[in-house]
Each structure stands twice: as C-alpha cells, then as structure tokens.
C-alpha atoms as a PDB file:
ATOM      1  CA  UNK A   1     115.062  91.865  91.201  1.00  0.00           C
ATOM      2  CA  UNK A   2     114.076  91.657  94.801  1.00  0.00           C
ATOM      3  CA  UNK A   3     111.080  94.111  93.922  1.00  0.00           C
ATOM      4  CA  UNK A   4     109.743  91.718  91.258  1.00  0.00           C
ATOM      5  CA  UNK A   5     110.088  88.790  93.532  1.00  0.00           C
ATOM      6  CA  UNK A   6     108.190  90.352  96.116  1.00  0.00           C
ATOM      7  CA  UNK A   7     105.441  91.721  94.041  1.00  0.00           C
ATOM      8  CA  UNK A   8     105.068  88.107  92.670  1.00  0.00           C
ATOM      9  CA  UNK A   9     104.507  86.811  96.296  1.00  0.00           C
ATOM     10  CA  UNK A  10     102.152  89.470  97.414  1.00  0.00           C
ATOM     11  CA  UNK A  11      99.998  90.460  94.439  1.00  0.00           C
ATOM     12  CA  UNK A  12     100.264  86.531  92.902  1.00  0.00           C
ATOM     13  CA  UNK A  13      98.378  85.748  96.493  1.00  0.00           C
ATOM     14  CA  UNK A  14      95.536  87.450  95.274  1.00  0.00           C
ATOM     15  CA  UNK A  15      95.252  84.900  91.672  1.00  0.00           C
ATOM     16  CA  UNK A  16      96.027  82.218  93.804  1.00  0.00           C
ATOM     17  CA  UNK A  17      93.454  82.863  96.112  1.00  0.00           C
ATOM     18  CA  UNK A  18      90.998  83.750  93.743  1.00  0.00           C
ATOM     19  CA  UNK A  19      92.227  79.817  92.196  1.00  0.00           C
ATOM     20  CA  UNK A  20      91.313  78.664  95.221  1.00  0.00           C
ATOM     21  CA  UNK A  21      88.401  79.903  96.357  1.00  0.00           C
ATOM     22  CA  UNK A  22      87.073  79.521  92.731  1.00  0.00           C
ATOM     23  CA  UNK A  23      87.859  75.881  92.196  1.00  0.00           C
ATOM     24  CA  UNK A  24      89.394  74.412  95.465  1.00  0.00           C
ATOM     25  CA  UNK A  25      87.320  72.550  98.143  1.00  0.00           C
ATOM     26  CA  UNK A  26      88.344  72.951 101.695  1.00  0.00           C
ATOM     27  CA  UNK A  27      86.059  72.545 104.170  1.00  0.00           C
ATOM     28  CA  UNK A  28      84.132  76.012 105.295  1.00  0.00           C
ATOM     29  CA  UNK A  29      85.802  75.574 109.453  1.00  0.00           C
ATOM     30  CA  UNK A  30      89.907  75.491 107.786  1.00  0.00           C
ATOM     31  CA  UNK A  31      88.835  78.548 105.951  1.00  0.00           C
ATOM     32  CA  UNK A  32      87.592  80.779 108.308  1.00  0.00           C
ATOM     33  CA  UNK A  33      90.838  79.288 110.609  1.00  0.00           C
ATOM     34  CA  UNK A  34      92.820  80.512 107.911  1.00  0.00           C
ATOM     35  CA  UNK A  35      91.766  83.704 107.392  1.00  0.00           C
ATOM     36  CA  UNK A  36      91.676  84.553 111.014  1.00  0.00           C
ATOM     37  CA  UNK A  37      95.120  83.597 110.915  1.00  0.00           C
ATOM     38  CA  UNK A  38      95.778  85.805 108.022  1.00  0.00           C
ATOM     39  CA  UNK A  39      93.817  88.682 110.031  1.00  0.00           C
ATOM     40  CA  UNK A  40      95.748  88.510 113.077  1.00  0.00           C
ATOM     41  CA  UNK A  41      99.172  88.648 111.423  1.00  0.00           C
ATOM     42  CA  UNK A  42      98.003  91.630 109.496  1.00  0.00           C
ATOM     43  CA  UNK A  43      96.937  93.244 112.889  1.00  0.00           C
ATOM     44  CA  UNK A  44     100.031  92.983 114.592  1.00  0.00           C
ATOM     45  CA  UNK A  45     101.638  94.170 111.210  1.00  0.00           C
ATOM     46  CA  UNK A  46      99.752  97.207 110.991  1.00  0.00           C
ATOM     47  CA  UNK A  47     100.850  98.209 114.703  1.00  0.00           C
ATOM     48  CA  UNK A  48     104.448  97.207 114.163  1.00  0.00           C
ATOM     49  CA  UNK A  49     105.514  98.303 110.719  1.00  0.00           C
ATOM     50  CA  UNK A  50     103.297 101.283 109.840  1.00  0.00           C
ATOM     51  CA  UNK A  51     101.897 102.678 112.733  1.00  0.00           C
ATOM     52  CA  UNK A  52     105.179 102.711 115.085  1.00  0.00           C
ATOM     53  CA  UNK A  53     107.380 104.334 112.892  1.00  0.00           C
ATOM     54  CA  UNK A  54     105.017 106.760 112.049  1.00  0.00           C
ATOM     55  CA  UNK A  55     104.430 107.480 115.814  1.00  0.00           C
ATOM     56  CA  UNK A  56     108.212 108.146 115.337  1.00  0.00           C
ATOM     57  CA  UNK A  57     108.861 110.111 112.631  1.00  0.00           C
ATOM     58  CA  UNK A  58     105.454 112.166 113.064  1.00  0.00           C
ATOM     59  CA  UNK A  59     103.678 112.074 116.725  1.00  0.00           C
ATOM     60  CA  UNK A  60     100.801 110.870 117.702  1.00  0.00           C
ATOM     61  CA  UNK A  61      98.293 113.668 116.531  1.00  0.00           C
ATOM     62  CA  UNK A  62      99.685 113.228 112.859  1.00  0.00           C
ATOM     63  CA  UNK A  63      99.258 109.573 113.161  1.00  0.00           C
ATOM     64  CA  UNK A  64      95.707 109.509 114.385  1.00  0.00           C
ATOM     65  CA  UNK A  65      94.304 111.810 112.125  1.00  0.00           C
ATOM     66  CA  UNK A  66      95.550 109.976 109.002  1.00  0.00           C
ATOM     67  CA  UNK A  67      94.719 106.375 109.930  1.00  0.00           C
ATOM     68  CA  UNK A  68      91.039 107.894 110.904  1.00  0.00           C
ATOM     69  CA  UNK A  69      91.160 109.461 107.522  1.00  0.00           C
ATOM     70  CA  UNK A  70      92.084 105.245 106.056  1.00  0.00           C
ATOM     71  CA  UNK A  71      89.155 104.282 108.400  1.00  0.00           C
ATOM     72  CA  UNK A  72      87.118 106.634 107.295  1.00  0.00           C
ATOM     73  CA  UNK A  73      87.388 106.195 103.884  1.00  0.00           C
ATOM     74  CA  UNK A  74      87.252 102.345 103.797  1.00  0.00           C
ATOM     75  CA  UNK A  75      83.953 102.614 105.697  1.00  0.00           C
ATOM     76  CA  UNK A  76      82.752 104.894 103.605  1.00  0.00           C
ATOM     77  CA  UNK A  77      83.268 102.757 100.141  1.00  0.00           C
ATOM     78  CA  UNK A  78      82.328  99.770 101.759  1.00  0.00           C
ATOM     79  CA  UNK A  79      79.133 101.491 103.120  1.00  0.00           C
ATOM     80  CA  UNK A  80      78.312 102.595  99.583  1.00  0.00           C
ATOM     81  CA  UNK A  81      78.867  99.193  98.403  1.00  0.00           C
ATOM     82  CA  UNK A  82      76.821  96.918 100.606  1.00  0.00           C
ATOM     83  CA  UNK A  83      74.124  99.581 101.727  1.00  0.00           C
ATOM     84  CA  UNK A  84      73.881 101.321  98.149  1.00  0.00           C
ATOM     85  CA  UNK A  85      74.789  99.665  95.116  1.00  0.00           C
ATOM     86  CA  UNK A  86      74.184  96.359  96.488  1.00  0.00           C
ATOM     87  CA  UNK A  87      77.600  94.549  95.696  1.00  0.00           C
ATOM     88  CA  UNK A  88      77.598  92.016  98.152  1.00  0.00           C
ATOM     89  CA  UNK A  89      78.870  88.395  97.255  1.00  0.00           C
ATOM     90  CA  UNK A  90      82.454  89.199  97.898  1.00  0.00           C
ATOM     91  CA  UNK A  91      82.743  92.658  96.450  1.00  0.00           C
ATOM     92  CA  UNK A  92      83.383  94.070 100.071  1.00  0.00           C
ATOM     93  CA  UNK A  93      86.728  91.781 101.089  1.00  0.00           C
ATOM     94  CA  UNK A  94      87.878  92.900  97.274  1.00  0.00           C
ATOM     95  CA  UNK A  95      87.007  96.691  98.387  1.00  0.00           C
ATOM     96  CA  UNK A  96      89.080  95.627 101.556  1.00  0.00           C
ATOM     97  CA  UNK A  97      91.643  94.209  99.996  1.00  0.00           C
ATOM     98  CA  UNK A  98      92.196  97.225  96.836  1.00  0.00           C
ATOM     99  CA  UNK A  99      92.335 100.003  98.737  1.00  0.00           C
ATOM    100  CA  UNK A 100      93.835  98.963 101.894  1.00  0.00           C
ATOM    101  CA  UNK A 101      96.359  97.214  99.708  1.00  0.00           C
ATOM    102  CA  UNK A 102      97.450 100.063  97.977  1.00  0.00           C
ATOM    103  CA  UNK A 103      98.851 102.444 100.948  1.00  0.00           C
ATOM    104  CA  UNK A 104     100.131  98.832 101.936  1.00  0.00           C
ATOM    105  CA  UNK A 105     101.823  98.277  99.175  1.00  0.00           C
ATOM    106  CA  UNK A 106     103.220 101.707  98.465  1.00  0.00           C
ATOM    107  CA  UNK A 107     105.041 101.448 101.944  1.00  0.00           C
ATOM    108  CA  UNK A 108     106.155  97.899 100.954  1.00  0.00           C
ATOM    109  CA  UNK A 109     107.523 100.150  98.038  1.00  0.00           C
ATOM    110  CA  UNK A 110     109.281 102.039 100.435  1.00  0.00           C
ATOM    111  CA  UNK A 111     110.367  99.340 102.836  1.00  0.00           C
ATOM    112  CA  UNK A 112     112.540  98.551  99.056  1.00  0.00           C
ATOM    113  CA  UNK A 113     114.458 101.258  99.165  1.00  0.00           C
ATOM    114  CA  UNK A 114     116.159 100.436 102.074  1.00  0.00           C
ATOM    115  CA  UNK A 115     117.361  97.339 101.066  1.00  0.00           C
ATOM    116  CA  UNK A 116     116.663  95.351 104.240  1.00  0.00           C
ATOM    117  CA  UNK A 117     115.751  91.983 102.792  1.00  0.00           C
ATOM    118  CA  UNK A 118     114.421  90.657 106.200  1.00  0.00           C
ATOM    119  CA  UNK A 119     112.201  94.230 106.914  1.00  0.00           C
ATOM    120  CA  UNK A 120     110.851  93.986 103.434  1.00  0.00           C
ATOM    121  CA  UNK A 121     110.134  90.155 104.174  1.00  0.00           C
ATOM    122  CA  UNK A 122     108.424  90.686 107.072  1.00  0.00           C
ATOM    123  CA  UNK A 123     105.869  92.891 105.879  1.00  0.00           C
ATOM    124  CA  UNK A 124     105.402  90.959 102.850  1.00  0.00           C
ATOM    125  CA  UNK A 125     104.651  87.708 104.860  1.00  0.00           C
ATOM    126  CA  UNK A 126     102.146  89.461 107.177  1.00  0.00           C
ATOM    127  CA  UNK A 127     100.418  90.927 103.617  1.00  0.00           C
ATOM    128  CA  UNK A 128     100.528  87.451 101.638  1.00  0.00           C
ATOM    129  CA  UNK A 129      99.102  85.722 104.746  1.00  0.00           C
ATOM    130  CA  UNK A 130      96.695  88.220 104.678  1.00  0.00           C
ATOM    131  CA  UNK A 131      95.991  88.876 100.936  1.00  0.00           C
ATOM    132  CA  UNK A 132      95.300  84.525  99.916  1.00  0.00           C
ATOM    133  CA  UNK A 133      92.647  83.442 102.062  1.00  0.00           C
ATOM    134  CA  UNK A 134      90.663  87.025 101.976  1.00  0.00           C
ATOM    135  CA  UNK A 135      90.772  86.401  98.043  1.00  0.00           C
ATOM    136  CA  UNK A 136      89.637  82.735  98.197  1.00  0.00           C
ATOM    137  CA  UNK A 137      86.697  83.836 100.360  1.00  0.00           C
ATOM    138  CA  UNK A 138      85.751  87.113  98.304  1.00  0.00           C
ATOM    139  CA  UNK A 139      86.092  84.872  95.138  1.00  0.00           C
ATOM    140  CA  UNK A 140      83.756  82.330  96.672  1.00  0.00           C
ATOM    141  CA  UNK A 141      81.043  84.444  97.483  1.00  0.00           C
ATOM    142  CA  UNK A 142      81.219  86.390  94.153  1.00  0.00           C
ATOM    143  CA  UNK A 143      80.664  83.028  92.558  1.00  0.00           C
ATOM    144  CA  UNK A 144      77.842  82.163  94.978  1.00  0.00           C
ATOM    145  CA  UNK A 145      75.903  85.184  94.099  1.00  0.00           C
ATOM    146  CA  UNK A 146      75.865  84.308  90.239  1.00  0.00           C
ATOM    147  CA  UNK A 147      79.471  86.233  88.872  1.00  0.00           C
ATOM    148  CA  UNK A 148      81.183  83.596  86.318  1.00  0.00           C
ATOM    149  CA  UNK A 149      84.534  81.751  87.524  1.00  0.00           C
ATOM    150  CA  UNK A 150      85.772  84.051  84.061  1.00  0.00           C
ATOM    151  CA  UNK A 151      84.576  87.238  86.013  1.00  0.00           C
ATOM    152  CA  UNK A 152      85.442  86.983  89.474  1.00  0.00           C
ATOM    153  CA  UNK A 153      89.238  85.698  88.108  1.00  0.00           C
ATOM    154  CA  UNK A 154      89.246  88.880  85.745  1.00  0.00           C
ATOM    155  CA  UNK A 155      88.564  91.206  88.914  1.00  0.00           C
ATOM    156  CA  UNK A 156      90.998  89.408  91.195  1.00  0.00           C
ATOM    157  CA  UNK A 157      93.746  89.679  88.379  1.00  0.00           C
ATOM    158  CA  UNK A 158      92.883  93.355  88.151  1.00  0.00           C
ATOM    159  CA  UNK A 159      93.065  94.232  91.713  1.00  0.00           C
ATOM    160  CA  UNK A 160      96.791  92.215  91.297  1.00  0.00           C
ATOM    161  CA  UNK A 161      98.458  94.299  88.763  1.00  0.00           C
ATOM    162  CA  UNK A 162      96.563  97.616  90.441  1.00  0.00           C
ATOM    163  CA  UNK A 163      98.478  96.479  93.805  1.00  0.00           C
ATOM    164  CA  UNK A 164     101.682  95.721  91.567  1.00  0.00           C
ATOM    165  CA  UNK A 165     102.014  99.130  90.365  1.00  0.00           C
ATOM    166  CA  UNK A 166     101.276 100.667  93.762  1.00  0.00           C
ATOM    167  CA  UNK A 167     104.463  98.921  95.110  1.00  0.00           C
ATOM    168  CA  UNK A 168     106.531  99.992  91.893  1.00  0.00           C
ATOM    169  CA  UNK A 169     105.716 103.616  92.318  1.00  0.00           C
ATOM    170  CA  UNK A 170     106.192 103.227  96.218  1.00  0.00           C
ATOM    171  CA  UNK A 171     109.699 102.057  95.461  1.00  0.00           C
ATOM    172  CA  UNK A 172     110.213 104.688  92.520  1.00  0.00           C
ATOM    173  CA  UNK A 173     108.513 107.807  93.061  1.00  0.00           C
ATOM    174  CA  UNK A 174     108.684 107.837  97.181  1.00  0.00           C
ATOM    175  CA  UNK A 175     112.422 107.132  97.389  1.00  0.00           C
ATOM    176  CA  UNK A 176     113.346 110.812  97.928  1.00  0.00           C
ATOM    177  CA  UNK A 177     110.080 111.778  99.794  1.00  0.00           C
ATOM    178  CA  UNK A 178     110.187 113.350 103.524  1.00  0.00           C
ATOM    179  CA  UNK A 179     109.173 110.747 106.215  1.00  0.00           C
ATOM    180  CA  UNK A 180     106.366 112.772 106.821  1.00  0.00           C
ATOM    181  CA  UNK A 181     104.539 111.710 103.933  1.00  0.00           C
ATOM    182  CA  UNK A 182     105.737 108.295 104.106  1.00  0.00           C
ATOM    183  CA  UNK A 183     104.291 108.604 107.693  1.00  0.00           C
ATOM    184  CA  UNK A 184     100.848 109.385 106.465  1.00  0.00           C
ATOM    185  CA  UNK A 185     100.582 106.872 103.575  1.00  0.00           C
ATOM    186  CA  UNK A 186     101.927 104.214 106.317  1.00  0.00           C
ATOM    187  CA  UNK A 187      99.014 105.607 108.604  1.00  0.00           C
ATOM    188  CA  UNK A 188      96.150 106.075 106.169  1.00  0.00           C
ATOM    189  CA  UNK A 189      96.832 101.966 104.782  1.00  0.00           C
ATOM    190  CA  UNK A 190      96.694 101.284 109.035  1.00  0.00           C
ATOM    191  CA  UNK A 191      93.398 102.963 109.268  1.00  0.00           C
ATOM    192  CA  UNK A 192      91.666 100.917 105.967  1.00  0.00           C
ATOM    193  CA  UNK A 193      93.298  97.833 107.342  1.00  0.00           C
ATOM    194  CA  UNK A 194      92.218  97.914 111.002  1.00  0.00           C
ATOM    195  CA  UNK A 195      88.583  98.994 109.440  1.00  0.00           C
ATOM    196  CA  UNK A 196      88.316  95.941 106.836  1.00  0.00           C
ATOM    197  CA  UNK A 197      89.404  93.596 109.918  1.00  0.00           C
ATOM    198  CA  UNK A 198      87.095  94.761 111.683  1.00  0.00           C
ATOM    199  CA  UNK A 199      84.472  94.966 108.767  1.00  0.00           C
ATOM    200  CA  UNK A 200      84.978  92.487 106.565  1.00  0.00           C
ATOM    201  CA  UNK A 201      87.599  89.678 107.815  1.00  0.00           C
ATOM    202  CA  UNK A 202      87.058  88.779 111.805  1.00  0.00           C
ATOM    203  CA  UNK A 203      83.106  88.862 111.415  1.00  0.00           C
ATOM    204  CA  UNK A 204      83.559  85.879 108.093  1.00  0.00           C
ATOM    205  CA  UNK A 205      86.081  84.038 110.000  1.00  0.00           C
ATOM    206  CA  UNK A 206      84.050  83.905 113.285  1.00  0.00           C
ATOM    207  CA  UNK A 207      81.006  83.086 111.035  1.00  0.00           C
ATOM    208  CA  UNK A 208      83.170  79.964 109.408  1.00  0.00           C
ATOM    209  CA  UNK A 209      84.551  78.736 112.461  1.00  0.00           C
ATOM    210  CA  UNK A 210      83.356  80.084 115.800  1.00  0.00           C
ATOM    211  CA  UNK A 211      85.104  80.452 118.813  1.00  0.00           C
ATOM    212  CA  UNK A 212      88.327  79.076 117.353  1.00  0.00           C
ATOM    213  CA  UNK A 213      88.985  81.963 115.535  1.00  0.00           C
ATOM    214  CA  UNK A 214      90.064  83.670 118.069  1.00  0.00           C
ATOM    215  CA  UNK A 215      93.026  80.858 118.891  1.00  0.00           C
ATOM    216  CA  UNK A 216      93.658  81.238 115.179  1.00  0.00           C
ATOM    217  CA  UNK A 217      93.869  85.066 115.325  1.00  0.00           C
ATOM    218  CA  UNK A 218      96.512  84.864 117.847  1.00  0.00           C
ATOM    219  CA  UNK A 219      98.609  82.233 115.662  1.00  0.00           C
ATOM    220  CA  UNK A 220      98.680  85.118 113.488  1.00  0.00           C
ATOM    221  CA  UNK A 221      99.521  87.587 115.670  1.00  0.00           C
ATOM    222  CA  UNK A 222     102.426  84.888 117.410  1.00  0.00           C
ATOM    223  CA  UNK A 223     103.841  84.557 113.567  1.00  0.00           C
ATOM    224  CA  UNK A 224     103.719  88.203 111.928  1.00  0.00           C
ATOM    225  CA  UNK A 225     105.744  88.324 115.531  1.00  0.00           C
ATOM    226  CA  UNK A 226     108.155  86.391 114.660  1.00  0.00           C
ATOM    227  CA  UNK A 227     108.822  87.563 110.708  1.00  0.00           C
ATOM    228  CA  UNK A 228     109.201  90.894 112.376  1.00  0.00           C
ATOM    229  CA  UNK A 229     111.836  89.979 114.953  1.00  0.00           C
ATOM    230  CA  UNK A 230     113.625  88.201 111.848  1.00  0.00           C
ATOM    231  CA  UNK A 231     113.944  91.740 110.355  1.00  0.00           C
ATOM    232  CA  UNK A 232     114.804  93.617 113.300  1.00  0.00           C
END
C-alpha cells in the first residue's frame, strides 16, 4: 500500500498544481517564492539521494557521464521545443517535469523496495515540493498562451499517470537489478533535473520574485535537509 500512497502524493501534485495554477489566484511574488523553494529542495535532493550513492556504488567517471547524458538530453528536448516547434506557454516546465520525473520516479520505485518508510519519504517530499508549484506555473502559462483549462488539465493528468507507472515499474521490474544500473538511472534523472533548474525553474522564480528567491531557494535546500536526516 505504501507504493500507492506515495504515488498519490507525488504524481497527485502534478493535478493539484495544474488546479491551481488553472483556477487559483495567488499573487505572482508567493509563486515564484514557492517554486524556488520547491527548486532548492529538489537540488539538494538530487546531490543527496541520487548522485551520492551512485558516486558509491559506481565512481565518479560512471556518474558523470550519465547525469551529462540526463543533461544532455533534457537540453536537447527542451531546445527543440522552445527554439523549434515553438511550444512555449508552459510546455517547457511540463518537458522538465516528464522526463526528469521519470528516472526520478523509477528510483523512488527503487527507494520501495527497501522498505525504509523515512528514505522513501524523503525523496518523495523533496519531489512533491518540487512537482506542485512547477505544475501551477506550467499550467498558467499554457492557459495564457490560448490552451483551454480542459487541455492544459488533460496534459497535466497525462504526465501524472506516465510518472505513476514509472514508479510502479521502478518498484517491480528494478527490484533484482545490479546497482550499477540503478546507479545510472539515479544519475541520468540528476542530470535532467539539475538542467530543468537551471533551465526552466530558477530563471521563472527569479523573474516572479527577484532577489528573494534566492532566500527561498535555501529554505528549500534547509528542508529537503531535514526530510533527509529523518531517513537517515
């Protein structure tokens, strides 16, 4: 049950931030707060639960080349999407969120199979922090540039239950899987995220609230912290 429970958390972020940024009203300033919040408890996530262990299990070199290969890739597709087929409004932070979120949530899969409530808890809080405001802002903008509140909630529902399943096959098909590749799915969903920070989440929250993202980014940071010490 605990896998349902935590897909419901993570994945329901994404409807409820669509919800939000669809039909809520906060002002533009708590937004951009927000999400730099959610940004730098994902950061600190990234270096603590994925990239660590995979220093760990698979060195350095290993490590490097497969979250270049996440960077890489994320650029890429969100290159292709701004620069060539023109889906702006939005369509980048759901880019961000889909295919950074699936690595993610294929090692949250994984972090399942061990059974440590508090582990699997901590990464889930650093993802759910991470995965509600970027939705309510991509849903926004989507809206902005002319999608109906029917469309944008129909993609945002989508990239849910495509995140869902990635966690259900992390925690079914990768149970008996050698760290190694466990190391580079962990690295390769560090690359994408540390590229759609950088990309797609810092650059809107400094936009919405200026210099005080940066105390909100270390708020973040200060509480993916402590989830993390709560699973150690």
């Amino acid at each position: 049950m605990l896998i349902f429970a935590v897909i419901v958390v993570v994945s329901g972020a994404l409807i409820i931030g669509a919800l939000w940024g669809l039909y809520g009203r906060l002002p533009s300033w708590l937004e951009g707060n927000l999400l730099a919040v959610a940004g730098g408890a994902l950061m600190i996530s990234v270096v603590i639960e994925l990239v660590q262990p995979a220093v760990t299990d698979s060195g350095v070199w290993i490590t490097a080349a497969f979250a270049l290969l996440g960077a890489v890739v994320f650029a890429s597709v969100d290159y292709l999407l701004d620069e060539k087929l023109n889906a702006d409004g939005g369509s980048g932070l759901l880019a961000a969120i889909t295919l950074d979120g699936i690595p993610e949530n294929l090692a949250l899969g994984v972090a399942l199979i061990s059974g440590n409530v508090m582990q699997v808890a901590a990464l889930a809080g650093s993802i759910l922090l991470s995965n509600l405001p970027e939705a309510a802002g991509g849903a926004k903008e989507m809206r902005r540039n002319g999608a109906s509140n029917k469309k944008v909630l129909m993609l945002w529902i989508g990239a849910a239950v495509l995140l869902s399943l990635a966690a259900i096959l992390g925690k079914i098909l990768l149970k008996n899987v050698d760290d190694a590749v466990i190391s580079a799915i962990n690295c390769f969903a560090a690359g994408a995220v540390i590229a759609s920070l950088a990309t797609e989440v810092f650059p809107t929250a400094f936009k919405r609230s200026n210099h005080w993202a940066g105390i909100s980014t270390t708020i973040g940071l200060i509480l993916a912290l402590a989830l993390n010490q709560l699973g150690g």
